[in-house]
C-alpha atoms as a PDB file:
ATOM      1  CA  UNK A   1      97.305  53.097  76.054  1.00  0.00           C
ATOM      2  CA  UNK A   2     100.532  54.359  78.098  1.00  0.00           C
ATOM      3  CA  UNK A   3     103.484  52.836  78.231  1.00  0.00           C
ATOM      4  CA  UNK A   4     104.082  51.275  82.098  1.00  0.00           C
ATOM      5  CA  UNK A   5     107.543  53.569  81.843  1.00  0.00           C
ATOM      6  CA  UNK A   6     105.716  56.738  81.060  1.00  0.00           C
ATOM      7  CA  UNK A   7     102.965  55.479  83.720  1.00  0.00           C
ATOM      8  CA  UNK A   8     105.510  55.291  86.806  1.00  0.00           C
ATOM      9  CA  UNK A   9     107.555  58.370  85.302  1.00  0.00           C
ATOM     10  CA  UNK A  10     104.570  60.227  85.917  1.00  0.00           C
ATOM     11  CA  UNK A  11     103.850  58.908  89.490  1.00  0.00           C
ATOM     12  CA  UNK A  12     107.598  59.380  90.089  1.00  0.00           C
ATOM     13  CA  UNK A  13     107.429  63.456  88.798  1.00  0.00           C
ATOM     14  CA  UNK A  14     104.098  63.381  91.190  1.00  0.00           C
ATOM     15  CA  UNK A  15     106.049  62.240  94.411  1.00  0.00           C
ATOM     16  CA  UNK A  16     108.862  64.350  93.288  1.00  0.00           C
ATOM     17  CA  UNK A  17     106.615  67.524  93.397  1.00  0.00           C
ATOM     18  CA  UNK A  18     104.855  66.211  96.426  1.00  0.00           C
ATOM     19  CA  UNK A  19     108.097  65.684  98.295  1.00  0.00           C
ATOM     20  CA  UNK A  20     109.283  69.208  97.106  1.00  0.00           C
ATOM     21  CA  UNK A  21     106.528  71.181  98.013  1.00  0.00           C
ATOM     22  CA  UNK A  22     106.536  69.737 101.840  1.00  0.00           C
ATOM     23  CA  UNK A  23     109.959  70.770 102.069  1.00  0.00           C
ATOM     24  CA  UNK A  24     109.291  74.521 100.975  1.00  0.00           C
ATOM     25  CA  UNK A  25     106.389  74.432 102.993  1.00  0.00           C
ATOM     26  CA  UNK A  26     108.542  73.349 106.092  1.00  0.00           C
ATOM     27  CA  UNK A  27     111.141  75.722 105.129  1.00  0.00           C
ATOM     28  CA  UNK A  28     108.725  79.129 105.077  1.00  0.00           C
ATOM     29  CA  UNK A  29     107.845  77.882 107.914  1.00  0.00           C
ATOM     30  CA  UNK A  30     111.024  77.745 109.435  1.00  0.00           C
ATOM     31  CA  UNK A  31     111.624  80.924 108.117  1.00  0.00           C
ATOM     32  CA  UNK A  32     108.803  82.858 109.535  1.00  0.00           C
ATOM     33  CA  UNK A  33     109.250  81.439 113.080  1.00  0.00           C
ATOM     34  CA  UNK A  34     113.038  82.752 112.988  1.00  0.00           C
ATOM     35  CA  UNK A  35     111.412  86.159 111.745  1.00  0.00           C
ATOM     36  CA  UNK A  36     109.043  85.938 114.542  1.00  0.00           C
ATOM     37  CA  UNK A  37     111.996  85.199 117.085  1.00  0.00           C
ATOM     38  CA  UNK A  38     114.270  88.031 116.341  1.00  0.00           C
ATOM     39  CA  UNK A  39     111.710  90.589 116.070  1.00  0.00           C
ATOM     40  CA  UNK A  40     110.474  89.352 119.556  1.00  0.00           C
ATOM     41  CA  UNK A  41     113.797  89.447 120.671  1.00  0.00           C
ATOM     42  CA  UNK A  42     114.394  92.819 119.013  1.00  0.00           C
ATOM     43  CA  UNK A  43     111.053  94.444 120.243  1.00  0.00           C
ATOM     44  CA  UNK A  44     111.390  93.419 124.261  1.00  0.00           C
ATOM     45  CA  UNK A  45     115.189  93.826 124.164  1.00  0.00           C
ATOM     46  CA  UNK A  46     114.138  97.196 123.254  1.00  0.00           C
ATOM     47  CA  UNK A  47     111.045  97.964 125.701  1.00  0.00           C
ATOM     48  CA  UNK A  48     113.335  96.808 128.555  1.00  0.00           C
ATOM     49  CA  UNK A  49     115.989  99.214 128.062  1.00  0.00           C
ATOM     50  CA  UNK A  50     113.211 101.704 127.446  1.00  0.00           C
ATOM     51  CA  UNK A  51     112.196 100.834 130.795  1.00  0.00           C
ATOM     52  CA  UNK A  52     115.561 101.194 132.165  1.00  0.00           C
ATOM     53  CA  UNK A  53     115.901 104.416 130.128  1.00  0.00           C
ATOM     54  CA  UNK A  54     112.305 105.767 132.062  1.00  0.00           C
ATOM     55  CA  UNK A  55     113.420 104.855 135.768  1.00  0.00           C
ATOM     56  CA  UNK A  56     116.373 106.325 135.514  1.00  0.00           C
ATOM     57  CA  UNK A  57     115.706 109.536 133.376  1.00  0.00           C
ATOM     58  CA  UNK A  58     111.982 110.191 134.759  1.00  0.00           C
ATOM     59  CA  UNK A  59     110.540 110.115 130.567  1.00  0.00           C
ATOM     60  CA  UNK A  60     111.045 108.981 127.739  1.00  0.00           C
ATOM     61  CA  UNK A  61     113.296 110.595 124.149  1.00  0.00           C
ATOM     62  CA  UNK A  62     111.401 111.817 121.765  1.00  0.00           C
ATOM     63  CA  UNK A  63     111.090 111.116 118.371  1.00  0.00           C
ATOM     64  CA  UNK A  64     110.879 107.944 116.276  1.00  0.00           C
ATOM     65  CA  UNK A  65     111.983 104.331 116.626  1.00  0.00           C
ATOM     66  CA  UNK A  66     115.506 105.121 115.567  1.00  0.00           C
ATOM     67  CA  UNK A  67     115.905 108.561 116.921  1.00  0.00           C
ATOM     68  CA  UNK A  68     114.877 106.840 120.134  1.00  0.00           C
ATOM     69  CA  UNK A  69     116.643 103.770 119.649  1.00  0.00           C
ATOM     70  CA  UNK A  70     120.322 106.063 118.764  1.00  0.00           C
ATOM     71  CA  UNK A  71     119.236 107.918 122.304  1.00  0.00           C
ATOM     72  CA  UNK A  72     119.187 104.562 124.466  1.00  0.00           C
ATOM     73  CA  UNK A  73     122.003 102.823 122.858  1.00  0.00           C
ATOM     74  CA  UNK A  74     124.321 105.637 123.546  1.00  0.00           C
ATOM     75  CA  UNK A  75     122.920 105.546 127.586  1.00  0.00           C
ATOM     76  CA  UNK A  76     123.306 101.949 127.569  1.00  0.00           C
ATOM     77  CA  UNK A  77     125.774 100.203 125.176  1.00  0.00           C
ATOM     78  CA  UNK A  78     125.675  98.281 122.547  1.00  0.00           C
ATOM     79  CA  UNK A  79     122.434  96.473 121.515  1.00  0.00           C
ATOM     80  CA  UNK A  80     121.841  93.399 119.834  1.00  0.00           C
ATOM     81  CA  UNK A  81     122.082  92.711 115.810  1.00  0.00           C
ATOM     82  CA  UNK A  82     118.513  92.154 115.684  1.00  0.00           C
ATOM     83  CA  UNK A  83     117.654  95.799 117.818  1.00  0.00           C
ATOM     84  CA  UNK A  84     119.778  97.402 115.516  1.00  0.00           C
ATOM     85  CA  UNK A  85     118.166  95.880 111.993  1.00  0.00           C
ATOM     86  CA  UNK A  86     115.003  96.515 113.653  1.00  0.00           C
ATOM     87  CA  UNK A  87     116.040 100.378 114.456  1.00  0.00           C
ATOM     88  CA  UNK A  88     117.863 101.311 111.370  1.00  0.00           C
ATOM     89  CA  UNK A  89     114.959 100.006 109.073  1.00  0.00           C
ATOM     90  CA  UNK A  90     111.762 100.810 111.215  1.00  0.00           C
ATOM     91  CA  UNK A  91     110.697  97.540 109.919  1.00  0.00           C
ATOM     92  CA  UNK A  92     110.166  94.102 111.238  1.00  0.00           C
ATOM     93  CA  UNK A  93     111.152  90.782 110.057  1.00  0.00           C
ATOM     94  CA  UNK A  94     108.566  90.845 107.880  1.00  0.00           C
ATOM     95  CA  UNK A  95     109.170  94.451 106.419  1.00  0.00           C
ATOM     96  CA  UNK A  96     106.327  96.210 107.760  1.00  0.00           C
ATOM     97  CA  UNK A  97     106.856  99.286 109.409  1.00  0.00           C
ATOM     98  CA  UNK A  98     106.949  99.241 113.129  1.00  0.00           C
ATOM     99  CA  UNK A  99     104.307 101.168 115.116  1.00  0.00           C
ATOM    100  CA  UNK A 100     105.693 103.218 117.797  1.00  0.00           C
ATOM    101  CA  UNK A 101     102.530 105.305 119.415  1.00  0.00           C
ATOM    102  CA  UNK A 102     101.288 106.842 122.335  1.00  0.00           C
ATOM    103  CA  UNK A 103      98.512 104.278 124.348  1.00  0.00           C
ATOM    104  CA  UNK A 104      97.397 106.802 127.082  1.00  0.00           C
ATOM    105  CA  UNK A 105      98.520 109.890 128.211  1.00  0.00           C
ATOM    106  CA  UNK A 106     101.890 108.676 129.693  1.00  0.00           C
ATOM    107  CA  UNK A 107     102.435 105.281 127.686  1.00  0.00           C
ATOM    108  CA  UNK A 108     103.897 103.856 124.501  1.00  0.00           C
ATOM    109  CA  UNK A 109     103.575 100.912 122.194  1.00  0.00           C
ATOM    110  CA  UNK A 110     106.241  99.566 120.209  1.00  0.00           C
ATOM    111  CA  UNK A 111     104.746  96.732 118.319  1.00  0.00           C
ATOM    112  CA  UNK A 112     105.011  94.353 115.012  1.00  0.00           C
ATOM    113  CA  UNK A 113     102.348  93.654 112.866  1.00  0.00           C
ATOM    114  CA  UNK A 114     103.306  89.887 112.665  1.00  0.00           C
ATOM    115  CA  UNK A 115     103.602  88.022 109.602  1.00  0.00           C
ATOM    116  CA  UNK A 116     100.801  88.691 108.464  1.00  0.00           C
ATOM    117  CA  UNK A 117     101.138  92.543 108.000  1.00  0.00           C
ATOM    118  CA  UNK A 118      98.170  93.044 109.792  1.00  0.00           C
ATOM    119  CA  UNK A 119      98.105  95.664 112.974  1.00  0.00           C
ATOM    120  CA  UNK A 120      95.640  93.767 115.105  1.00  0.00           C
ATOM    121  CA  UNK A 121      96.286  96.095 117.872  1.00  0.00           C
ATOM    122  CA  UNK A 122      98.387  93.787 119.883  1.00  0.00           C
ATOM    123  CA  UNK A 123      95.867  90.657 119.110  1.00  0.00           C
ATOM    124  CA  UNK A 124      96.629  88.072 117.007  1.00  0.00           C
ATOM    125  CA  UNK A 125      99.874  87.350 115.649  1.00  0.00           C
ATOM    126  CA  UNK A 126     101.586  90.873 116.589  1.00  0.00           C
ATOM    127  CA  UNK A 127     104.006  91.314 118.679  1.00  0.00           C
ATOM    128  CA  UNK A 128     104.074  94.396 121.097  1.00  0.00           C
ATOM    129  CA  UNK A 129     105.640  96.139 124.627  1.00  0.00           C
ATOM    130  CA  UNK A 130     104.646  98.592 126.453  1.00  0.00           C
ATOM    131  CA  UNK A 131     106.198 101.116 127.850  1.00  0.00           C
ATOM    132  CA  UNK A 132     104.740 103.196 130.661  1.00  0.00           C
ATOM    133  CA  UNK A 133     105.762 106.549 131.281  1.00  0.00           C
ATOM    134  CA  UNK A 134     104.644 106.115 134.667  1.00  0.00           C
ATOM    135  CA  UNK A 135     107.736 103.766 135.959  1.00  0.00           C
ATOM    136  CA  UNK A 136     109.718 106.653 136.007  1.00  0.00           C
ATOM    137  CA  UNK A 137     107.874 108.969 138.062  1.00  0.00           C
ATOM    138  CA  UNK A 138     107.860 109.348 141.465  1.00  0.00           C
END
């Protein structure tokens, strides 16, 4: 038969483990929600001065995210941390590549495949702008 001290060291190791696994738990989760916040941040920071970019010079840059990115942030100044991790990597948060791709004939998405590395197309947990080509027409 066991020992009562081997008895409640094993039930302490068990609420130990317990207690330690709720805390990594809670920290992922903090984790991913700062992820999700800064590549939020980083994606509409970026559509609006895309937007500001179209209305003023009547289309869009060409290229990819960062050759796009470099054109804007020499128009408009500096751009936050997060626009420029997203830009220099083509990544999000999560470290999937970004998708930056024509919608229609004059619009663009820029979007994030979430954390769960999935492109659902704007559904789910991605996060996405878009830009229309249209704004800057007359």
């Amino acid at each position: 038969m066991m020992s009562a001290r081997l008895l409640v060291l094993m039930l302490f190791t068990l609420v130990i483990a317990a207690l330690f696994l709720c805390v990594m738990q809670t920290r992922h989760a903090a984790v991913d929600a700062r992820r999700q916040h800064d590549t939020y941040v980083a994606i509409h920071e970026l559509g609006h001065k895309f937007e500001l970019y179209l209305v003023e010079f009547k289309g869009m840059p060409k290229g990819d995210v960062s050759s796009v990115v470099s054109v804007v942030d020499s128009t408009y100044g500096r751009l936050s941390p997060e626009v420029v991790a997203l830009a220099e990597s083509g990544k999000d948060a999560w470290g999937t590549t970004l998708v930056w791709a024509p919608i229609g004939e004059n619009s663009w998405v820029l979007r994030s495949a979430g954390a769960n590395h999935v492109d659902e197309f704007g559904q789910g947990d991605d996060i996405q702008f878009i830009v229309d080509e249209s704004l800057g027409r007359d």
